[in-house]
PDB file of N, CA and C in Angstrom:
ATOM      1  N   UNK A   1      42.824  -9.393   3.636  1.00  0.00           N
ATOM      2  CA  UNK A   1      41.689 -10.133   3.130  1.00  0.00           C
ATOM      3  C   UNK A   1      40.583  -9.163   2.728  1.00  0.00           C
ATOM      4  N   UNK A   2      39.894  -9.743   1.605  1.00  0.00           N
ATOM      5  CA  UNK A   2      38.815  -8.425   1.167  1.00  0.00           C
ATOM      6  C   UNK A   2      37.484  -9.368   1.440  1.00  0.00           C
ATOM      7  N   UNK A   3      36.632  -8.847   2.583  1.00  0.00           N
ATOM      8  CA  UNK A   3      35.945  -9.170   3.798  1.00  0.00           C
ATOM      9  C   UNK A   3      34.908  -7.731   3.738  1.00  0.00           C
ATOM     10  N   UNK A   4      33.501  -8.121   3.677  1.00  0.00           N
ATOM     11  CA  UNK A   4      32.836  -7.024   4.634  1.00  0.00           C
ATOM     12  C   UNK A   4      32.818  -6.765   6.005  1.00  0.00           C
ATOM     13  N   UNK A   5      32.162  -5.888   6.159  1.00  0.00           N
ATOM     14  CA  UNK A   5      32.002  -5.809   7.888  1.00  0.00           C
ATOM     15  C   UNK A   5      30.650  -5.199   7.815  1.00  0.00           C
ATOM     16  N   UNK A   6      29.954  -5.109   7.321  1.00  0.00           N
ATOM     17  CA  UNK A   6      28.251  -5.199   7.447  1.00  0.00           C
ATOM     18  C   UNK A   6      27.654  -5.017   6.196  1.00  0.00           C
ATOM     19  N   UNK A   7      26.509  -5.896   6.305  1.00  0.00           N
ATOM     20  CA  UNK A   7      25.944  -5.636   5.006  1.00  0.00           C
ATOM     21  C   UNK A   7      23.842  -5.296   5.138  1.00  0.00           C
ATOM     22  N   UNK A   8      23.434  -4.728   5.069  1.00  0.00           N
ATOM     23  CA  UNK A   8      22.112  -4.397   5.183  1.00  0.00           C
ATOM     24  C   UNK A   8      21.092  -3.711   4.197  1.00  0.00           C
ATOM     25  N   UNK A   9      20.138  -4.279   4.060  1.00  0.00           N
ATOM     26  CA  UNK A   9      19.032  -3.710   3.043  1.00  0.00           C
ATOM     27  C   UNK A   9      17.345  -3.512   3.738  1.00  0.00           C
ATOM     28  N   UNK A  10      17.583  -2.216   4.139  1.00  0.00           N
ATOM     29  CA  UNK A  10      16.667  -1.993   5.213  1.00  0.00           C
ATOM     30  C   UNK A  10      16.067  -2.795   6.006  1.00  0.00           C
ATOM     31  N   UNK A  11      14.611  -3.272   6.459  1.00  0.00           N
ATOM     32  CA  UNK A  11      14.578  -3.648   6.940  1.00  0.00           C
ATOM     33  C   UNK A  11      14.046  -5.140   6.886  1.00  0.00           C
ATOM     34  N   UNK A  12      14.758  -5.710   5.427  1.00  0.00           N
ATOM     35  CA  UNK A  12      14.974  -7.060   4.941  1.00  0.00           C
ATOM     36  C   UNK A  12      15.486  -8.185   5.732  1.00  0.00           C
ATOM     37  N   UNK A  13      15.531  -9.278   5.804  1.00  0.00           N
ATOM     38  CA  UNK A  13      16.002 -10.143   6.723  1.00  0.00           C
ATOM     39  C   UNK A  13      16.552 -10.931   5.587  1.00  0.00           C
ATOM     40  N   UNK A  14      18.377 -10.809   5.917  1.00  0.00           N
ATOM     41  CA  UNK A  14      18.825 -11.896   5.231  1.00  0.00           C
ATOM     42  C   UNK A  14      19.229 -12.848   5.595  1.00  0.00           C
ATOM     43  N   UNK A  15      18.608 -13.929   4.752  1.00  0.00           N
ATOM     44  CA  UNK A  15      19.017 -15.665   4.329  1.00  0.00           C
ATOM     45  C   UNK A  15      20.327 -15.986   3.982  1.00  0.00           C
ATOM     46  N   UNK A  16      21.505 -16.691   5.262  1.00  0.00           N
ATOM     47  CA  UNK A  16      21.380 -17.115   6.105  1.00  0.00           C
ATOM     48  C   UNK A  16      21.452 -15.311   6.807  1.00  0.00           C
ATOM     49  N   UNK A  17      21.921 -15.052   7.918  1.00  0.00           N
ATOM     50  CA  UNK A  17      21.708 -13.905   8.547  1.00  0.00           C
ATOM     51  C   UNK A  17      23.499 -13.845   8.074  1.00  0.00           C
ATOM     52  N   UNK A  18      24.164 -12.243   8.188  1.00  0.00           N
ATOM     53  CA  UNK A  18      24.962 -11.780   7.801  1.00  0.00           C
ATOM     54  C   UNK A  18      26.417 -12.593   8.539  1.00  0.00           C
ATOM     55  N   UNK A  19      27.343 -12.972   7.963  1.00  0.00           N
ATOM     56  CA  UNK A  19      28.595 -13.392   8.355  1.00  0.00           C
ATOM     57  C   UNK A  19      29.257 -13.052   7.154  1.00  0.00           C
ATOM     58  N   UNK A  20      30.861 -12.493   7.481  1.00  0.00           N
ATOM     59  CA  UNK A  20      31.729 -11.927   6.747  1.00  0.00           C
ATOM     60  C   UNK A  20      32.292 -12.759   5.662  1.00  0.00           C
ATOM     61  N   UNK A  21      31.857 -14.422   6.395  1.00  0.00           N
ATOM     62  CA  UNK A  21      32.203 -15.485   5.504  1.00  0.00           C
ATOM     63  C   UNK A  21      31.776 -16.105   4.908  1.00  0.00           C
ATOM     64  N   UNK A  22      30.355 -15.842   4.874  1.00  0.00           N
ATOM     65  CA  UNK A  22      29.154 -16.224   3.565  1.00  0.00           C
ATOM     66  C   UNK A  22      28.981 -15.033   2.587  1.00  0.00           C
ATOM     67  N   UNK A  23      29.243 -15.709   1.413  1.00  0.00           N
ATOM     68  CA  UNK A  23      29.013 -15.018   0.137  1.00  0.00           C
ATOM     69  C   UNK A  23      27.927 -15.014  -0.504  1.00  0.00           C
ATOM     70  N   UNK A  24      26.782 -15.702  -0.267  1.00  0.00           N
ATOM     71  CA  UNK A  24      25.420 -15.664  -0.959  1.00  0.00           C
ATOM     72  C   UNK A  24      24.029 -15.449   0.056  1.00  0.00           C
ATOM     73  N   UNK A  25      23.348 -14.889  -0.019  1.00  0.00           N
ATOM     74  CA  UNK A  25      21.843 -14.621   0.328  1.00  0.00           C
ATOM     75  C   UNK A  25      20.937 -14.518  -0.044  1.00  0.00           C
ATOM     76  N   UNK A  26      20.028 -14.429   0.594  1.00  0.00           N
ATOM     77  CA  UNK A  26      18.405 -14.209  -0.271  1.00  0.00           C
ATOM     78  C   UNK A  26      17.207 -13.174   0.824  1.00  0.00           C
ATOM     79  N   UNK A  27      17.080 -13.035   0.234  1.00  0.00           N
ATOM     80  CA  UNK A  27      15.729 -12.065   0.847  1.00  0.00           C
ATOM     81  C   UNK A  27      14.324 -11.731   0.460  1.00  0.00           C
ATOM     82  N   UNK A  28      13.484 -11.403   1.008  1.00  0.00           N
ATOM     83  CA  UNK A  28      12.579 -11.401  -0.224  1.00  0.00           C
ATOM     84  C   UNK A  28      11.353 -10.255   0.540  1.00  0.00           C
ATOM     85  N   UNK A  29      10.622  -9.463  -0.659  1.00  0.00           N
ATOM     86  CA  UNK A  29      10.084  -8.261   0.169  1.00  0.00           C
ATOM     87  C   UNK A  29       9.012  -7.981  -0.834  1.00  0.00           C
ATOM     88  N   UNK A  30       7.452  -6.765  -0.508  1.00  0.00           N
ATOM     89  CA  UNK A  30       6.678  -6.777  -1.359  1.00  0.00           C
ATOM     90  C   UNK A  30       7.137  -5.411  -1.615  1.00  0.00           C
ATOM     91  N   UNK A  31       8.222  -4.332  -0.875  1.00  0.00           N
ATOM     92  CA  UNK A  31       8.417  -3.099  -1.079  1.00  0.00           C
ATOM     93  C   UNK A  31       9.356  -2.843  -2.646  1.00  0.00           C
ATOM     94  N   UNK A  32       8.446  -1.668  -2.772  1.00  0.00           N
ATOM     95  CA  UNK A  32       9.277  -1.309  -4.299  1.00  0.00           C
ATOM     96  C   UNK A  32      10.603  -0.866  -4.055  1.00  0.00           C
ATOM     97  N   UNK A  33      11.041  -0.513  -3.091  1.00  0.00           N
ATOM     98  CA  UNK A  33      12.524  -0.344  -2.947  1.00  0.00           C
ATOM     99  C   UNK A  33      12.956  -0.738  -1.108  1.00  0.00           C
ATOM    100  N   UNK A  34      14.371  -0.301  -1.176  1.00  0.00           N
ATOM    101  CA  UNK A  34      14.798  -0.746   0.128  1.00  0.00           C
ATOM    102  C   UNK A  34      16.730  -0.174   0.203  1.00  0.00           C
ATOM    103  N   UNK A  35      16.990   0.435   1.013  1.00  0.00           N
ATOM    104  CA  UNK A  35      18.095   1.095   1.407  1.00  0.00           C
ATOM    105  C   UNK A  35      19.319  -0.302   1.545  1.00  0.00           C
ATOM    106  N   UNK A  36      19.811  -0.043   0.580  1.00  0.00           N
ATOM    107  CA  UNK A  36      21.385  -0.716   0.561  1.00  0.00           C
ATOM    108  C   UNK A  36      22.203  -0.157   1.045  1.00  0.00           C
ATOM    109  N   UNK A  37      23.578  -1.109   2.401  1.00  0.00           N
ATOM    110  CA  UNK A  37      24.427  -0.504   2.681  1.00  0.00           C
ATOM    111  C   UNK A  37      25.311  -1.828   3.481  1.00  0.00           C
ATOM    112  N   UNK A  38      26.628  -1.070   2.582  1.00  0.00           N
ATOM    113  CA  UNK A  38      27.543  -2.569   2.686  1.00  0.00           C
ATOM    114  C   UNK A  38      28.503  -1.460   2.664  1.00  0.00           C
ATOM    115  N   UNK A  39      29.471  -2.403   4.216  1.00  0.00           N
ATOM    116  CA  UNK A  39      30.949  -1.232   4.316  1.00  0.00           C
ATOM    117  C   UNK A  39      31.703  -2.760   4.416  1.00  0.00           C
ATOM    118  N   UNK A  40      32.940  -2.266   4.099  1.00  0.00           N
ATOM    119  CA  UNK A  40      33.788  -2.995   3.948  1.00  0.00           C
ATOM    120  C   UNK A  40      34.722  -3.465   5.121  1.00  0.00           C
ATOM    121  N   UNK A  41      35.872  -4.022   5.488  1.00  0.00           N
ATOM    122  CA  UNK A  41      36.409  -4.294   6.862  1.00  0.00           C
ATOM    123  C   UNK A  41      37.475  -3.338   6.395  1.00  0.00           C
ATOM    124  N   UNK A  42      38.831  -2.940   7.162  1.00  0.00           N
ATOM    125  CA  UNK A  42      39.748  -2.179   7.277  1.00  0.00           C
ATOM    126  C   UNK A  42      40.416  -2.282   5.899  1.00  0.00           C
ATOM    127  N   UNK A  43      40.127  -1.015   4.956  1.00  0.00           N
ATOM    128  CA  UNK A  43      41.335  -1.350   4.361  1.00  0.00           C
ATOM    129  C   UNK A  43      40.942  -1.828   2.474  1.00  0.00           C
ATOM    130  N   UNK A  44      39.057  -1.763   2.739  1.00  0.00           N
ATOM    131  CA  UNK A  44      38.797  -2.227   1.831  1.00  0.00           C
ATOM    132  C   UNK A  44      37.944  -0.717   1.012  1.00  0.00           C
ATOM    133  N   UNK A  45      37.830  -1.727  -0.269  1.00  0.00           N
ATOM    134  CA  UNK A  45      36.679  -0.392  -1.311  1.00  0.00           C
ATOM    135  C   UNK A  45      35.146  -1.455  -1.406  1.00  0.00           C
ATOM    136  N   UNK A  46      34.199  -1.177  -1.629  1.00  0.00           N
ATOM    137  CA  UNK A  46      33.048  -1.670  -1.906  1.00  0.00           C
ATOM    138  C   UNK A  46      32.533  -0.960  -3.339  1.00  0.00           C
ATOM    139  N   UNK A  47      32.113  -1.670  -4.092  1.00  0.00           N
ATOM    140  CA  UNK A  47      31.522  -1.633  -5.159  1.00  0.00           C
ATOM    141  C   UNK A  47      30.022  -2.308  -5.450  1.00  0.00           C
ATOM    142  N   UNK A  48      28.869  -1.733  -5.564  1.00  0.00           N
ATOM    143  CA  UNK A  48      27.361  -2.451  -5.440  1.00  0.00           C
ATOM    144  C   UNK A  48      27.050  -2.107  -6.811  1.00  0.00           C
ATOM    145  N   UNK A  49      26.487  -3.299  -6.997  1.00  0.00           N
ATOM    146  CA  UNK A  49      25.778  -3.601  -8.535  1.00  0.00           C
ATOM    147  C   UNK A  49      24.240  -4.020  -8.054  1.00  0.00           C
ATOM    148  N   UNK A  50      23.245  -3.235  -8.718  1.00  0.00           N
ATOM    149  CA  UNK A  50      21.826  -3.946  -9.112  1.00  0.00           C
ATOM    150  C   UNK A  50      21.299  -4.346  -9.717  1.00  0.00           C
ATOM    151  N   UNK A  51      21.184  -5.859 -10.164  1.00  0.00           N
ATOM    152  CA  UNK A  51      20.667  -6.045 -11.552  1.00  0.00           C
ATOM    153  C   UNK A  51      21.620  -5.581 -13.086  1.00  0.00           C
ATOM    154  N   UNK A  52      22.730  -5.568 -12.003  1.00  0.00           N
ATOM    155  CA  UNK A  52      24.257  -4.761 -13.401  1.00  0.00           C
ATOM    156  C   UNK A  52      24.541  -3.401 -13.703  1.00  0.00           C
ATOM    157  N   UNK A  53      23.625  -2.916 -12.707  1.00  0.00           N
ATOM    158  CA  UNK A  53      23.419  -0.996 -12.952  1.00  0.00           C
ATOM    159  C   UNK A  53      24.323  -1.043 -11.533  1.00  0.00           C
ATOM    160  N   UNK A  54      25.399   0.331 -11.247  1.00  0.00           N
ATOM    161  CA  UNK A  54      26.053   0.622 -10.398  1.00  0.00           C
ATOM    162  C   UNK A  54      25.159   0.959  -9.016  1.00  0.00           C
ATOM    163  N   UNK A  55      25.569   1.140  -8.305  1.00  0.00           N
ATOM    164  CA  UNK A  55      24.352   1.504  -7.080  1.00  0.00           C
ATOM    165  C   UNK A  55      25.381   2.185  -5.755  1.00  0.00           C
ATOM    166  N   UNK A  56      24.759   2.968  -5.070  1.00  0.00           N
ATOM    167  CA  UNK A  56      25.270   3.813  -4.083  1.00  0.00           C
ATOM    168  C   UNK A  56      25.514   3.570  -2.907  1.00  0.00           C
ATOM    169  N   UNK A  57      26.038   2.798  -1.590  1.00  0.00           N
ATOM    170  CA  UNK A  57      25.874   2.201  -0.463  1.00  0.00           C
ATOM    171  C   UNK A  57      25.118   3.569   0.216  1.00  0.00           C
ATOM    172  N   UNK A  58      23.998   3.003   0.934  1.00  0.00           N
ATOM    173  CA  UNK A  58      23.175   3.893   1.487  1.00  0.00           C
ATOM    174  C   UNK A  58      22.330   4.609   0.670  1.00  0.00           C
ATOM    175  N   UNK A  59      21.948   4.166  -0.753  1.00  0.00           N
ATOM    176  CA  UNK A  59      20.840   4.850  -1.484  1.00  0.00           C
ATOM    177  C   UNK A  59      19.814   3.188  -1.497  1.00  0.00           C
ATOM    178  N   UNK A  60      18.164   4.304  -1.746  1.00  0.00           N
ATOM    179  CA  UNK A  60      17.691   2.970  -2.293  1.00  0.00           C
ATOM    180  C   UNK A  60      17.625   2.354  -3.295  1.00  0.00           C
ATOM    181  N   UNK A  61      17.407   1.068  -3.545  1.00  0.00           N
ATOM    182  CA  UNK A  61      17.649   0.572  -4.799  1.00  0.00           C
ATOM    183  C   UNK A  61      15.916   0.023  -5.379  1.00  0.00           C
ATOM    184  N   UNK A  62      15.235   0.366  -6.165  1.00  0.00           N
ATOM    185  CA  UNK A  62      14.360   0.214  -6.688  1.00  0.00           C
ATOM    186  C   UNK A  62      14.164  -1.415  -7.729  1.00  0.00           C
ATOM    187  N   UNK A  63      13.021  -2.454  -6.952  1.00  0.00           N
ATOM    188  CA  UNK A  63      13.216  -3.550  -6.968  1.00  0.00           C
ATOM    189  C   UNK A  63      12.163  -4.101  -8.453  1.00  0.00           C
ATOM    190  N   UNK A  64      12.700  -4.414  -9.546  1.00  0.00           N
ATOM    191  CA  UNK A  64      11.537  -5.480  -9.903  1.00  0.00           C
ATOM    192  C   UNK A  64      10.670  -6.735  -9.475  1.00  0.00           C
ATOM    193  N   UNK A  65       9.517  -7.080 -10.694  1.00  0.00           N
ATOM    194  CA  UNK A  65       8.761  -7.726  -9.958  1.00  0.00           C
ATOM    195  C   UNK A  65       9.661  -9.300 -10.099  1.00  0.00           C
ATOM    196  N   UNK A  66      10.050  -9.903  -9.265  1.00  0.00           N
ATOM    197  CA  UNK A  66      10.667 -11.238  -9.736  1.00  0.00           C
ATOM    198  C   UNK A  66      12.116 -11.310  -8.660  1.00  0.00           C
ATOM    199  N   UNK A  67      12.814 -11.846  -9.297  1.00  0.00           N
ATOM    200  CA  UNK A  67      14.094 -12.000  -8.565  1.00  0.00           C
ATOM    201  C   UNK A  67      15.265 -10.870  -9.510  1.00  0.00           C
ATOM    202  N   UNK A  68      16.116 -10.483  -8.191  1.00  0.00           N
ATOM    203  CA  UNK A  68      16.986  -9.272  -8.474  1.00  0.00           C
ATOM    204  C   UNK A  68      18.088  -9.530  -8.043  1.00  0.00           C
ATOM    205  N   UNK A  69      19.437  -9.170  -8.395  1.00  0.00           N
ATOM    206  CA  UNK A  69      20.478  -9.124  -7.998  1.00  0.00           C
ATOM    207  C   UNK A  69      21.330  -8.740  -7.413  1.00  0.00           C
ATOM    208  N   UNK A  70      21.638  -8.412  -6.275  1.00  0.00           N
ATOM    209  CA  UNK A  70      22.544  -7.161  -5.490  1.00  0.00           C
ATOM    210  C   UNK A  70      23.697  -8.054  -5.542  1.00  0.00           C
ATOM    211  N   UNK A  71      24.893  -7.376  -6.247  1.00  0.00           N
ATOM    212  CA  UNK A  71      26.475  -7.799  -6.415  1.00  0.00           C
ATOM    213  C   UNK A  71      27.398  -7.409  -5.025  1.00  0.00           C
ATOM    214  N   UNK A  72      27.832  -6.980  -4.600  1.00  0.00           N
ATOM    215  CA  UNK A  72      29.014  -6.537  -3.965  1.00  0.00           C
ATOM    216  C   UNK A  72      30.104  -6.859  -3.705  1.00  0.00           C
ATOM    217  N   UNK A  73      31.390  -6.029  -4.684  1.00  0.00           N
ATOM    218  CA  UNK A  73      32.507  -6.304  -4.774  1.00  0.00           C
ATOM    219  C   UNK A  73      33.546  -5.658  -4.223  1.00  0.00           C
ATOM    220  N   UNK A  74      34.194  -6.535  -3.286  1.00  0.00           N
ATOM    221  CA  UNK A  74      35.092  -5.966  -2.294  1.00  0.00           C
ATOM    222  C   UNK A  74      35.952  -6.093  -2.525  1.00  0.00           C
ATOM    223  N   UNK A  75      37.081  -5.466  -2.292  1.00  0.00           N
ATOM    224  CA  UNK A  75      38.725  -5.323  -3.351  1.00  0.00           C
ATOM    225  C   UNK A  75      39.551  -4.676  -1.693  1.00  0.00           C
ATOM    226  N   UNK A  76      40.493  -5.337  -1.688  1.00  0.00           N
ATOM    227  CA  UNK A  76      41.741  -4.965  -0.837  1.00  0.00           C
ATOM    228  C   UNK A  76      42.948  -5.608  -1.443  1.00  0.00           C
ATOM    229  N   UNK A  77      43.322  -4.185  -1.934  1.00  0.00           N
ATOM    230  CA  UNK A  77      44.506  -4.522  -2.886  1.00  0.00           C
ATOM    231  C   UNK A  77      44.748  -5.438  -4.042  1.00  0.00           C
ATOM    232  N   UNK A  78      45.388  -6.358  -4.582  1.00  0.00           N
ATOM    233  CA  UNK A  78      44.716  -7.510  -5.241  1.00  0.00           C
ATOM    234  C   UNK A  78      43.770  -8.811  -4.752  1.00  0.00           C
ATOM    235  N   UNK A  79      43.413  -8.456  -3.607  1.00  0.00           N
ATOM    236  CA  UNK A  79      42.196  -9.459  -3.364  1.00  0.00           C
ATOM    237  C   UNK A  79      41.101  -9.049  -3.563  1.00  0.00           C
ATOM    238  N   UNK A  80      39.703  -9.672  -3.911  1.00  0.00           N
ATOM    239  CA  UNK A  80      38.917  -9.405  -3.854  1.00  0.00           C
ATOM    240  C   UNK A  80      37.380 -10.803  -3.597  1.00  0.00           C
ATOM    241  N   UNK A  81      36.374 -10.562  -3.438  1.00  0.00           N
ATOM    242  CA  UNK A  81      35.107 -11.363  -3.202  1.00  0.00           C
ATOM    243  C   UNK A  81      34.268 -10.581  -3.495  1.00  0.00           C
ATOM    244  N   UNK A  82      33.518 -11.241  -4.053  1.00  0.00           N
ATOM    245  CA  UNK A  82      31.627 -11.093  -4.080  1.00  0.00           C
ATOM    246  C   UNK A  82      30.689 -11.397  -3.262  1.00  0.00           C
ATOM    247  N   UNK A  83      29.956 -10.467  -2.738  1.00  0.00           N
ATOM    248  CA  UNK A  83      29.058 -11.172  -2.308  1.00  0.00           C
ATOM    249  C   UNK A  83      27.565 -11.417  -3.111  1.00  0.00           C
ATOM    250  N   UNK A  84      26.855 -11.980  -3.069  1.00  0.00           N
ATOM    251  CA  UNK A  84      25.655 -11.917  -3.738  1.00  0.00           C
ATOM    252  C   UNK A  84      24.369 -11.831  -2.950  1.00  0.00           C
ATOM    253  N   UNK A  85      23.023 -11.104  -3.295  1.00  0.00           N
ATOM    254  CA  UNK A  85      21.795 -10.825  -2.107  1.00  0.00           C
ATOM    255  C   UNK A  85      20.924 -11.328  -3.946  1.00  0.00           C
ATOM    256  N   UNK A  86      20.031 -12.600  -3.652  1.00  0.00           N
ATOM    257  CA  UNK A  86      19.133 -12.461  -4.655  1.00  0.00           C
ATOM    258  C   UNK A  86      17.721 -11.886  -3.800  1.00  0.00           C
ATOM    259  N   UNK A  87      17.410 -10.765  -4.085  1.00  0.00           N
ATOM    260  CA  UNK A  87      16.102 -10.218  -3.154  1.00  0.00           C
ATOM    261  C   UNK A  87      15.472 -10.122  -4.256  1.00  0.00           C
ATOM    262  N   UNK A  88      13.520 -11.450  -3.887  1.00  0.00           N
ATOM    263  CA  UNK A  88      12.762 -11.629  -4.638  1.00  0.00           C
ATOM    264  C   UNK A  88      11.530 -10.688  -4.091  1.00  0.00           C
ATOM    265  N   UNK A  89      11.112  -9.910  -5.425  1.00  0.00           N
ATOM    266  CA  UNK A  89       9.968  -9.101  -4.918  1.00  0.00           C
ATOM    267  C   UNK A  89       8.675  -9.536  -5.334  1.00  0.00           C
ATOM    268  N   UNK A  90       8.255  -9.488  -4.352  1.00  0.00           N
ATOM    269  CA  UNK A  90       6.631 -10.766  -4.461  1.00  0.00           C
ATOM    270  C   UNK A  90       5.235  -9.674  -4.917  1.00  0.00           C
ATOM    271  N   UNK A  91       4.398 -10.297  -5.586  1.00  0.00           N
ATOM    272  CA  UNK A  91       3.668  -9.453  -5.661  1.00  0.00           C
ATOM    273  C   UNK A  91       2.929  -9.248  -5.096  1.00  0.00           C
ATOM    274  N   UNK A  92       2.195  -7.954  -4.374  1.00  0.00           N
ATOM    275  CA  UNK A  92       1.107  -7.538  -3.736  1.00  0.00           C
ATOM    276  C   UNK A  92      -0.326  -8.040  -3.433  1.00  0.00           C
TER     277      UNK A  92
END
């Protein structure tokens, strides 16, 4: 099964809180950026998208003003899932 096993964006609180079996979230922050990091369960690859630009697990990702997209696509073998983080950045 292509499953995470953690997913975190510093010190964001995600909507609902993290389970391997929810695919959508939300978050929301006034910081211009915030450290992405999503590992996969045994066996898997992770792939992070921001807003459609590739992104690094464990780099930060630099947020516009509005709502943003964090993708993550998990692949074990021919399976795969998305997860989705819409993190809205509010203004100051």
């Amino acid at each position: 099964m292509a499953s995470l096993a953690s997913l975190g964006l510093g010190a964001l609180t995600l909507t609902p809180a993290f389970d391997p079996a929810v695919t959508e979230y939300t978050a929301s922050t006034t910081n211009n950026s915030n450290t992405i990091t999503a590992a996969g369960a045994a066996g898997c690859t992770v792939d992070i998208t921001v807003n459609g630009d590739p992104h690094t697990s464990g780099a930060a990702a630099e947020w516009e003003l509005g709502e943003n997209t964090v993708a993550i696509k998990v692949q074990n073998g021919p399976k795969s899932r998305i997860y989705t983080v819409t993190v809205t950045k509010l203004e100051v």
